[in-house]
N, C-alpha and C. Protein backbone atom coordinates (compact mmCIF):
# COMPACT_ATOMS: atom_id res chain seq x y z
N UNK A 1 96.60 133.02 72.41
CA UNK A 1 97.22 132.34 73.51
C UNK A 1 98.68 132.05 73.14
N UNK A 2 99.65 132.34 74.29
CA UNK A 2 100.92 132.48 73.67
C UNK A 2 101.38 130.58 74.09
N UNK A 3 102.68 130.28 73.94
CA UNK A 3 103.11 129.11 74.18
C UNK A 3 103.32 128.88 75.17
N UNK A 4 103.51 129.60 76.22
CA UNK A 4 103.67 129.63 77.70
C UNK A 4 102.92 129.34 78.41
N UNK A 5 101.75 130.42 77.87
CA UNK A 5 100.05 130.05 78.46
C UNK A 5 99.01 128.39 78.28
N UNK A 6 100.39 128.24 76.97
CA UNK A 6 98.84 126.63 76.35
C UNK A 6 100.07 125.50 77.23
N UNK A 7 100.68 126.04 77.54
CA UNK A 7 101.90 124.92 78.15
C UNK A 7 101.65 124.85 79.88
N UNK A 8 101.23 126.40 80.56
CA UNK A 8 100.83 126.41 81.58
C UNK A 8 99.01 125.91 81.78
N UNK A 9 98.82 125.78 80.74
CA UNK A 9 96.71 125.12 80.96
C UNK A 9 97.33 123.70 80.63
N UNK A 10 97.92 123.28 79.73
CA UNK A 10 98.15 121.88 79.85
C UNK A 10 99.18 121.13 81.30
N UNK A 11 99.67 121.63 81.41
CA UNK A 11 100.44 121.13 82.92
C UNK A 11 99.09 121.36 84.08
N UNK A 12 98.50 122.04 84.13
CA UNK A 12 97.32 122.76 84.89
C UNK A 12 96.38 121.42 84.86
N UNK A 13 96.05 121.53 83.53
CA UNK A 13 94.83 119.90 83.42
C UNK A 13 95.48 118.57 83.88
N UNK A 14 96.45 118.40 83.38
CA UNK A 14 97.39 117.29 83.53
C UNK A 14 97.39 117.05 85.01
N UNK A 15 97.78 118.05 85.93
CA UNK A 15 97.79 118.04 87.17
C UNK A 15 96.07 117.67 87.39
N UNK A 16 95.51 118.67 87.27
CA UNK A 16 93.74 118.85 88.01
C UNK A 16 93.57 116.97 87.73
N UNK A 17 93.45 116.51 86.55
CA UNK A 17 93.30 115.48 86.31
C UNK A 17 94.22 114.19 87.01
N UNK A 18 95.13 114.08 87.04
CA UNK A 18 95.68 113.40 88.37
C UNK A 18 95.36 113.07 89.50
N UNK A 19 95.52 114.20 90.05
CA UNK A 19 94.38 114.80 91.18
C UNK A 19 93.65 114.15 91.65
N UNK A 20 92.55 114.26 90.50
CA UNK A 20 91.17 113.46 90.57
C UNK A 20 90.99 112.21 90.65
N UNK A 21 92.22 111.87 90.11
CA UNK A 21 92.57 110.14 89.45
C UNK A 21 92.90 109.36 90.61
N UNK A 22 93.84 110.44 91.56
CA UNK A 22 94.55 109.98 92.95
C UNK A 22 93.31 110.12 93.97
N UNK A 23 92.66 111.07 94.32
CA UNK A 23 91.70 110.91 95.06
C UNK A 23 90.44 110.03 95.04
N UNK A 24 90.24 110.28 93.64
CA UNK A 24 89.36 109.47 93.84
C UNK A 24 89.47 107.93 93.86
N UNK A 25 90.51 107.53 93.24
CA UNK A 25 91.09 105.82 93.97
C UNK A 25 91.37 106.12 95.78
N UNK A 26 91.12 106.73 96.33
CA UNK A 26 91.78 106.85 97.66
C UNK A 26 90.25 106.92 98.34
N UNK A 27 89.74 107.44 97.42
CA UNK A 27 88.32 107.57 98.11
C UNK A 27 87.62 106.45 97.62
N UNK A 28 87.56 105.87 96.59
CA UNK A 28 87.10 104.09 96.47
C UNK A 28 87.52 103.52 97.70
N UNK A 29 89.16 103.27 97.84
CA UNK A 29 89.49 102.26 98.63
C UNK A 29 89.08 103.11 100.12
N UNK A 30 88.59 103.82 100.71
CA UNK A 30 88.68 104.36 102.15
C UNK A 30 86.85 103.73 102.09
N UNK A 31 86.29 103.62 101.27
CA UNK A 31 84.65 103.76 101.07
C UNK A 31 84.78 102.11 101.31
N UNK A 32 85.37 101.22 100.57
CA UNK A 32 85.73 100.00 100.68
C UNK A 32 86.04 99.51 102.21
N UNK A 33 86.80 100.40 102.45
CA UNK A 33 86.87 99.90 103.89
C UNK A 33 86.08 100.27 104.73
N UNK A 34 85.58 100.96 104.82
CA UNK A 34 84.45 101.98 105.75
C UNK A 34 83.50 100.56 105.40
N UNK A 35 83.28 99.81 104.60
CA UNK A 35 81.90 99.12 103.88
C UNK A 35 81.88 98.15 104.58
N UNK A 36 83.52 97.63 104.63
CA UNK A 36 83.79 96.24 105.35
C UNK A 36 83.87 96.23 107.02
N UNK A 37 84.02 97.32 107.31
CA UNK A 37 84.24 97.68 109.07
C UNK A 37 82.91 97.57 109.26
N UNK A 38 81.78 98.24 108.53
CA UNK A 38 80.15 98.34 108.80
C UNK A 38 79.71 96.81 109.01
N UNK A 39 80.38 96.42 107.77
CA UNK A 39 79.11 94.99 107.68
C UNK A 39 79.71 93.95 108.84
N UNK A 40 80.69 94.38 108.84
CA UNK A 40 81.32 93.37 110.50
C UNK A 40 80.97 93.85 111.80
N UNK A 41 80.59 95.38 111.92
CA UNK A 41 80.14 95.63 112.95
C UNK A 41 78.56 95.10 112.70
N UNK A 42 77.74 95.51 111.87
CA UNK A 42 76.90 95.33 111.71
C UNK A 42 76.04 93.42 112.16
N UNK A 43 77.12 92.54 111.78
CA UNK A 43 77.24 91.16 112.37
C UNK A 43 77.66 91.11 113.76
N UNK A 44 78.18 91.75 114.03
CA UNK A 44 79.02 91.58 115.38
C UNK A 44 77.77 91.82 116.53
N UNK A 45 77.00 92.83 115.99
CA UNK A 45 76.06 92.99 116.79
C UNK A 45 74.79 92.50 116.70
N UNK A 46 74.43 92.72 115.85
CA UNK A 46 73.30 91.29 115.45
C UNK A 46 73.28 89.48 116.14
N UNK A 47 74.69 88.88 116.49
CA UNK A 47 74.87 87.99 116.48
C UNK A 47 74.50 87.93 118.30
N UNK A 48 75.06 88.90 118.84
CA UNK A 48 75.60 89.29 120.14
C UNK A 48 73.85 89.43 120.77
N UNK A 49 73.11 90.77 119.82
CA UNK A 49 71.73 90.16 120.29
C UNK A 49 70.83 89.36 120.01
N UNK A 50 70.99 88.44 118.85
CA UNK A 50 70.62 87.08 119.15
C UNK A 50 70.69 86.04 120.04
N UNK A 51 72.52 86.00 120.84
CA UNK A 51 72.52 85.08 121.61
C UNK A 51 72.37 86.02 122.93
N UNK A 52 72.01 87.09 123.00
CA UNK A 52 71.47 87.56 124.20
C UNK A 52 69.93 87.37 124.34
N UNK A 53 69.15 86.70 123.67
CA UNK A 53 67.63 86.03 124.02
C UNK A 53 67.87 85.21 124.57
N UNK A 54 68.83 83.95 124.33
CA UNK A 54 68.91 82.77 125.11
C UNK A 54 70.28 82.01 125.70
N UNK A 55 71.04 83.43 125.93
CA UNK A 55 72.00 83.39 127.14
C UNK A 55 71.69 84.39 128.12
N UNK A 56 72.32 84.14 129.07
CA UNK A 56 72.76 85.25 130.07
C UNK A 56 73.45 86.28 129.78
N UNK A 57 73.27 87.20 130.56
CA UNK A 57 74.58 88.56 129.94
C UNK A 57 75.78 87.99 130.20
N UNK A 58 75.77 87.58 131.41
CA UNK A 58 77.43 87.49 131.14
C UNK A 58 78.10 86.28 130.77
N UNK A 59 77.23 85.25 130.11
CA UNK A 59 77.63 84.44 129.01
C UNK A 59 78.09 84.93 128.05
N UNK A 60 76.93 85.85 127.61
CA UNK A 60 77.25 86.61 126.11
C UNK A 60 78.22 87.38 126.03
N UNK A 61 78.84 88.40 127.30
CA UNK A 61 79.93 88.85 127.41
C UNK A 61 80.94 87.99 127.27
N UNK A 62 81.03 86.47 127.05
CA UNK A 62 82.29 85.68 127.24
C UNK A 62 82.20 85.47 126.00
N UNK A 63 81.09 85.08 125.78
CA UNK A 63 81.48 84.94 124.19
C UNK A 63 81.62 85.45 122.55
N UNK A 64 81.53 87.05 123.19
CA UNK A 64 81.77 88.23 122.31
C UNK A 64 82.98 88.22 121.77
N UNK A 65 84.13 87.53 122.47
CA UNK A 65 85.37 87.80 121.47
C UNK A 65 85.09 86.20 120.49
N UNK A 66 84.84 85.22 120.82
CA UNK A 66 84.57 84.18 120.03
C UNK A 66 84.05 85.28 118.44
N UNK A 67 82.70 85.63 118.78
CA UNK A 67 82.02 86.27 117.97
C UNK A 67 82.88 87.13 117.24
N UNK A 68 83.58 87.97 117.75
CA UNK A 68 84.88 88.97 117.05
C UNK A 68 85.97 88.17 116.22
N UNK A 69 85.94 87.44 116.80
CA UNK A 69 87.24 86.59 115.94
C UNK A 69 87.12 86.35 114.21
N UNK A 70 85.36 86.26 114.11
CA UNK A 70 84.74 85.23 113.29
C UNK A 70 84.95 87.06 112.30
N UNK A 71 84.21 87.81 112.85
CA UNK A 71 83.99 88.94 112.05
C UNK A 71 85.26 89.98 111.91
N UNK A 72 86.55 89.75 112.59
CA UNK A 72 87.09 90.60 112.18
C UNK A 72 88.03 89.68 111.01
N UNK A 73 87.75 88.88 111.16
CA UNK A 73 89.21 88.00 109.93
C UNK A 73 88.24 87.90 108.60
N UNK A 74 86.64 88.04 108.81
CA UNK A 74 85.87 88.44 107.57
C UNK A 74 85.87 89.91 106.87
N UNK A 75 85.93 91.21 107.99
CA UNK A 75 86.07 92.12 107.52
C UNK A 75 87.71 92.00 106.79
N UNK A 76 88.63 91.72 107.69
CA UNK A 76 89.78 91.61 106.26
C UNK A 76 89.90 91.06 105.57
N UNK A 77 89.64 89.70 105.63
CA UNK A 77 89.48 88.79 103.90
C UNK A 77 88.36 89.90 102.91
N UNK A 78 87.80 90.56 103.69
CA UNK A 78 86.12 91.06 102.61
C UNK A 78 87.15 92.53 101.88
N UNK A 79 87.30 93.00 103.13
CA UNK A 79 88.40 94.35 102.09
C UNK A 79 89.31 94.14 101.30
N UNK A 80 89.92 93.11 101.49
CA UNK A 80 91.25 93.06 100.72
C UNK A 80 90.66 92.31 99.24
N UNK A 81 89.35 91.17 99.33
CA UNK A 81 88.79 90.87 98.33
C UNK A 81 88.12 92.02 97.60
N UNK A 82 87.55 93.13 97.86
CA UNK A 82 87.40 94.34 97.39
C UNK A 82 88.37 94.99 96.60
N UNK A 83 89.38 95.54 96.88
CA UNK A 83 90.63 96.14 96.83
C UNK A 83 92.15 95.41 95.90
N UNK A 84 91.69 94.58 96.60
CA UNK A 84 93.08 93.67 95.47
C UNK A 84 94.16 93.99 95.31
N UNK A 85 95.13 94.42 94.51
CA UNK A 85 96.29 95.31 94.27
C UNK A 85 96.45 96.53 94.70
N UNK A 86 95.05 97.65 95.11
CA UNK A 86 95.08 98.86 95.28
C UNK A 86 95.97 98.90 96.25
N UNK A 87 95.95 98.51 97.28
CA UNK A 87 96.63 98.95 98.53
C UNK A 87 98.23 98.22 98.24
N UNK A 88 99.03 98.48 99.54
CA UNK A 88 100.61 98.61 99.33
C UNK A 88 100.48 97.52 100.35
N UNK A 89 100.27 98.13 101.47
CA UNK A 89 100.25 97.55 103.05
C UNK A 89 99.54 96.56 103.23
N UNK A 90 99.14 95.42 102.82
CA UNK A 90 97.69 94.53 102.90
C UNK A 90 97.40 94.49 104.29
N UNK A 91 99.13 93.78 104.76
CA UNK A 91 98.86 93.53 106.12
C UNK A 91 98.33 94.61 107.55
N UNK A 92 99.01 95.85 107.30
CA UNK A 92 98.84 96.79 107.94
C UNK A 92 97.28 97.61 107.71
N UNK A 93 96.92 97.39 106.87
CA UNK A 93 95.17 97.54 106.46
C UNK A 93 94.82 96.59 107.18
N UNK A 94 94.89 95.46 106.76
CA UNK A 94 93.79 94.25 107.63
C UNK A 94 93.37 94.68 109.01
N UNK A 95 94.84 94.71 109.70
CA UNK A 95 95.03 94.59 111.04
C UNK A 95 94.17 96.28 111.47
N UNK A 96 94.47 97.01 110.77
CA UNK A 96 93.31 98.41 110.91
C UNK A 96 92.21 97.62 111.14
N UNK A 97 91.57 97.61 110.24
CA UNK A 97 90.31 96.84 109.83
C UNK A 97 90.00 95.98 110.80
N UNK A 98 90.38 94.92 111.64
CA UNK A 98 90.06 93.97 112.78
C UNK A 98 90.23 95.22 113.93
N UNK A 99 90.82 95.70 114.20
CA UNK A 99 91.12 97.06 115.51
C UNK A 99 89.72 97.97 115.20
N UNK A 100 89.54 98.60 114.05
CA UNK A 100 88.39 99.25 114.04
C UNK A 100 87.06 98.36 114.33
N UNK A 101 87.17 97.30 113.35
CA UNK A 101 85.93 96.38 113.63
C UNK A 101 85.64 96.33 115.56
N UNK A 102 86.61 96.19 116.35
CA UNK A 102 86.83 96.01 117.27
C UNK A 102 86.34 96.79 117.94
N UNK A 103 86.87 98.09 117.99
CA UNK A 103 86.55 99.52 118.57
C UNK A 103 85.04 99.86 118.55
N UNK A 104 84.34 99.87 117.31
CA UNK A 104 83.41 100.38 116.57
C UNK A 104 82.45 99.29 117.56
N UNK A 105 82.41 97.81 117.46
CA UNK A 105 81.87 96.96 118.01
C UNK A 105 81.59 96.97 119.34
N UNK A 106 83.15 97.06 119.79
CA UNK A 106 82.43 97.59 121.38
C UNK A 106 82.28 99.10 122.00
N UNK A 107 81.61 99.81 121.52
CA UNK A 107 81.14 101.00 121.76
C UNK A 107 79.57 101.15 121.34
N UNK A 108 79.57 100.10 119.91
CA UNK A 108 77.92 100.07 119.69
C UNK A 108 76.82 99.05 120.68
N UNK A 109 77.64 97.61 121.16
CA UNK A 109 77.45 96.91 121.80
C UNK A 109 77.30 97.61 123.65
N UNK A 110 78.70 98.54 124.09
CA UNK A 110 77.78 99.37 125.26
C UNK A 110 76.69 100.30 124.90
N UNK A 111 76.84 100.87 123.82
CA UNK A 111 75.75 101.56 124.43
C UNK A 111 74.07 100.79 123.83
N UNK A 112 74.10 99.69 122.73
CA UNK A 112 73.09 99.49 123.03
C UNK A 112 72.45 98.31 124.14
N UNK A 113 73.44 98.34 125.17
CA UNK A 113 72.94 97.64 126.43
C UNK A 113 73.12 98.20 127.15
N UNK A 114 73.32 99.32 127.33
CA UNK A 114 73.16 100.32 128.22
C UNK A 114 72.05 101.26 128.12
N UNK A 115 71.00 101.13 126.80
CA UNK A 115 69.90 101.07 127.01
C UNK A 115 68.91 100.18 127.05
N UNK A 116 69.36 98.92 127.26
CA UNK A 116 68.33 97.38 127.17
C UNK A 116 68.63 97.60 128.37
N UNK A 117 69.56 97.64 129.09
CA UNK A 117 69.60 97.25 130.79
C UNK A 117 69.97 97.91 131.79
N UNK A 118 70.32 99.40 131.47
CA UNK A 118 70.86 100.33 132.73
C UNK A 118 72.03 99.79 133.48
N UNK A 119 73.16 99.38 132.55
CA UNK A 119 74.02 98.47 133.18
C UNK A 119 75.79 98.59 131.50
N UNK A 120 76.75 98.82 131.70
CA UNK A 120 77.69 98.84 130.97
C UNK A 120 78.40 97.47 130.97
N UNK A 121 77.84 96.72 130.11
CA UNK A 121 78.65 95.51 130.24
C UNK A 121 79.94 94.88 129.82
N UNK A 122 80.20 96.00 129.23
CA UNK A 122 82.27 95.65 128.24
C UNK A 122 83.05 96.78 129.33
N UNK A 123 83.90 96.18 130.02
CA UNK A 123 85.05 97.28 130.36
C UNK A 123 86.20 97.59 130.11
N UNK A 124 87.00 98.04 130.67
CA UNK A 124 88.46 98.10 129.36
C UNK A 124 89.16 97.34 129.29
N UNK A 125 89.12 96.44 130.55
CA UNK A 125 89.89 95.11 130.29
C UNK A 125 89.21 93.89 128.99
N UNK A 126 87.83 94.35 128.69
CA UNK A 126 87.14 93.48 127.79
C UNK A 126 87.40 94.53 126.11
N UNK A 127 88.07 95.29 126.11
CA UNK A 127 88.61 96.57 125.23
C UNK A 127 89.89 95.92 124.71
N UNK A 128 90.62 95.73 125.84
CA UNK A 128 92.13 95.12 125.56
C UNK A 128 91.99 93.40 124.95
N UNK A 129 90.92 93.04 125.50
CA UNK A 129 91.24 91.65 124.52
C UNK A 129 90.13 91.72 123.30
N UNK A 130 89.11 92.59 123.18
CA UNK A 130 88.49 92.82 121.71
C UNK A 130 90.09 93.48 120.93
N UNK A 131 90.55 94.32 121.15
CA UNK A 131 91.61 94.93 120.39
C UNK A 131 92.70 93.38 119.62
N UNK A 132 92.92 92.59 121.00
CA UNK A 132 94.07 91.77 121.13
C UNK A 132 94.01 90.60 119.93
N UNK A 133 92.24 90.35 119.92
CA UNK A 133 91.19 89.31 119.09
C UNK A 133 91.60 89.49 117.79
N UNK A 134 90.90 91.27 117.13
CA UNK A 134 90.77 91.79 116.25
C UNK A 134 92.00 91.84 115.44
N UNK A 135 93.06 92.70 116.19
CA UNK A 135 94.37 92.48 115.57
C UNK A 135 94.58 91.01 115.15
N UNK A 136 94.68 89.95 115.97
CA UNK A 136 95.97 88.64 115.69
C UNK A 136 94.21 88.24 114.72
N UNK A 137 93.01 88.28 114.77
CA UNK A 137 92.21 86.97 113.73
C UNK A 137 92.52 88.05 112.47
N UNK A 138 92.53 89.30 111.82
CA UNK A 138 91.90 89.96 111.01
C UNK A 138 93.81 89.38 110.24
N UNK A 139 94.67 89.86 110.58
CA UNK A 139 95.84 89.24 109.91
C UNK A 139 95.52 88.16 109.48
N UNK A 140 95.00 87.00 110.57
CA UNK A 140 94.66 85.51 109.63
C UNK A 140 94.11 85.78 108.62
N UNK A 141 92.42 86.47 108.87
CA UNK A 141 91.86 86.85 107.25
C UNK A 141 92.00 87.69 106.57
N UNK A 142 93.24 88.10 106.55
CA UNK A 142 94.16 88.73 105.41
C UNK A 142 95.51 87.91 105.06
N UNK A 143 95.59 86.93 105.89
CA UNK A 143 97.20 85.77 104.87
C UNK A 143 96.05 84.70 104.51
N UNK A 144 94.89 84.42 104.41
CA UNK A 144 93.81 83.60 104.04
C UNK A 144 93.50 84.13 102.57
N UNK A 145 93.42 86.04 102.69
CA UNK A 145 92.92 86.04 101.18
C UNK A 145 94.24 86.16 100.23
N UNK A 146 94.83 86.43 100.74
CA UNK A 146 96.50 86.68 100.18
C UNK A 146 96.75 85.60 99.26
N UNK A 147 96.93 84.00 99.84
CA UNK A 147 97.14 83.05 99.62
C UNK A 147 96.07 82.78 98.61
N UNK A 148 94.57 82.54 98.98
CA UNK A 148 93.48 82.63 97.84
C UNK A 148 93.67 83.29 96.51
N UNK A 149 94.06 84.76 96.64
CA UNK A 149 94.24 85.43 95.61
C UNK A 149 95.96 84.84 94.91
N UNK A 150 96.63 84.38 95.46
CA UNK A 150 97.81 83.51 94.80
C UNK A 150 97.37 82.49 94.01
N UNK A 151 96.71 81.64 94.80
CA UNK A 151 96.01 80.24 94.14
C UNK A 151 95.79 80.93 92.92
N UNK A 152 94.71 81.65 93.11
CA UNK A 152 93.58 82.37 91.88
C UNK A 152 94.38 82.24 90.81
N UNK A 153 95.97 82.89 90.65
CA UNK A 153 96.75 83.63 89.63
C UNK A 153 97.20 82.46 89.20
N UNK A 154 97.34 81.68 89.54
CA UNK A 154 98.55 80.11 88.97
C UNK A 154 97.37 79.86 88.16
């Protein structure tokens, strides 16, 4: 093997290995978030058919963004407590993170009452203020863990 060749396999590994190093932190933190969008949707809807035994529908429709508020400022305090330093953007993640929670929530929420009741009960005007919720609470619970994780360091 000449010097060219052990110089071109070492730049070669050096790279491949990087690589791996970069993706796969990219793929932690995307798995991280994917984890935290679930378990907030996953509440969001659970909660929604609980108090749909002993409300009305369109109680429970009023009080779905209450319910969103609670879970999207948990899904961003929960990712960013995951993640920590990884990310650049905290704020601009969070606010993902409350919008998806959002999205994801009301699309699982129509359609599973649109097979409990033959009836679509979120419309897009109830879209625009899940979005409106998600965005402004999920920032709160991301300058909530921000500040926490400051405390922590002193």
């Amino acid at each position: 093997m000449t010097a060219t060749q052990l110089v071109n396999t070492m730049n070669q590994s050096f790279l491949e290995t990087y690589l791996n190093f970069v993706l796969s932190r990219i793929n932690q933190v995307a798995l991280k978030f994917l984890v935290s969008v679930f378990v907030s949707v996953i509440g969001v809807v659970i909660l929604a058919m609980f108090l749909a035994t002993f409300l009305r529908l369109g109680t429970v429709v009023n009080v779905l963004p209450v319910v969103l508020t609670f879970f999207s400022a948990m899904s961003a305090y929960y990712f960013l407590d995951k993640v920590r330093n990884k990310v650049r953007k905290k704020s601009l993640v969070s606010v993902l993170a409350g919008v998806s929670t959002s999205v994801v929530s009301f699309c699982v929420l129509n359609l599973i009452f649109r097979e409990l009741t033959d009836v679509w009960i979120l419309g897009v005007m109830d879209l625009v203020i899940f979005l409106a919720v998600g965005a402004f609470f999920s920032e709160i619970g991301a300058s909530v863990a921000i500040r926490y994780f400051k405390l922590q360091n002193r």
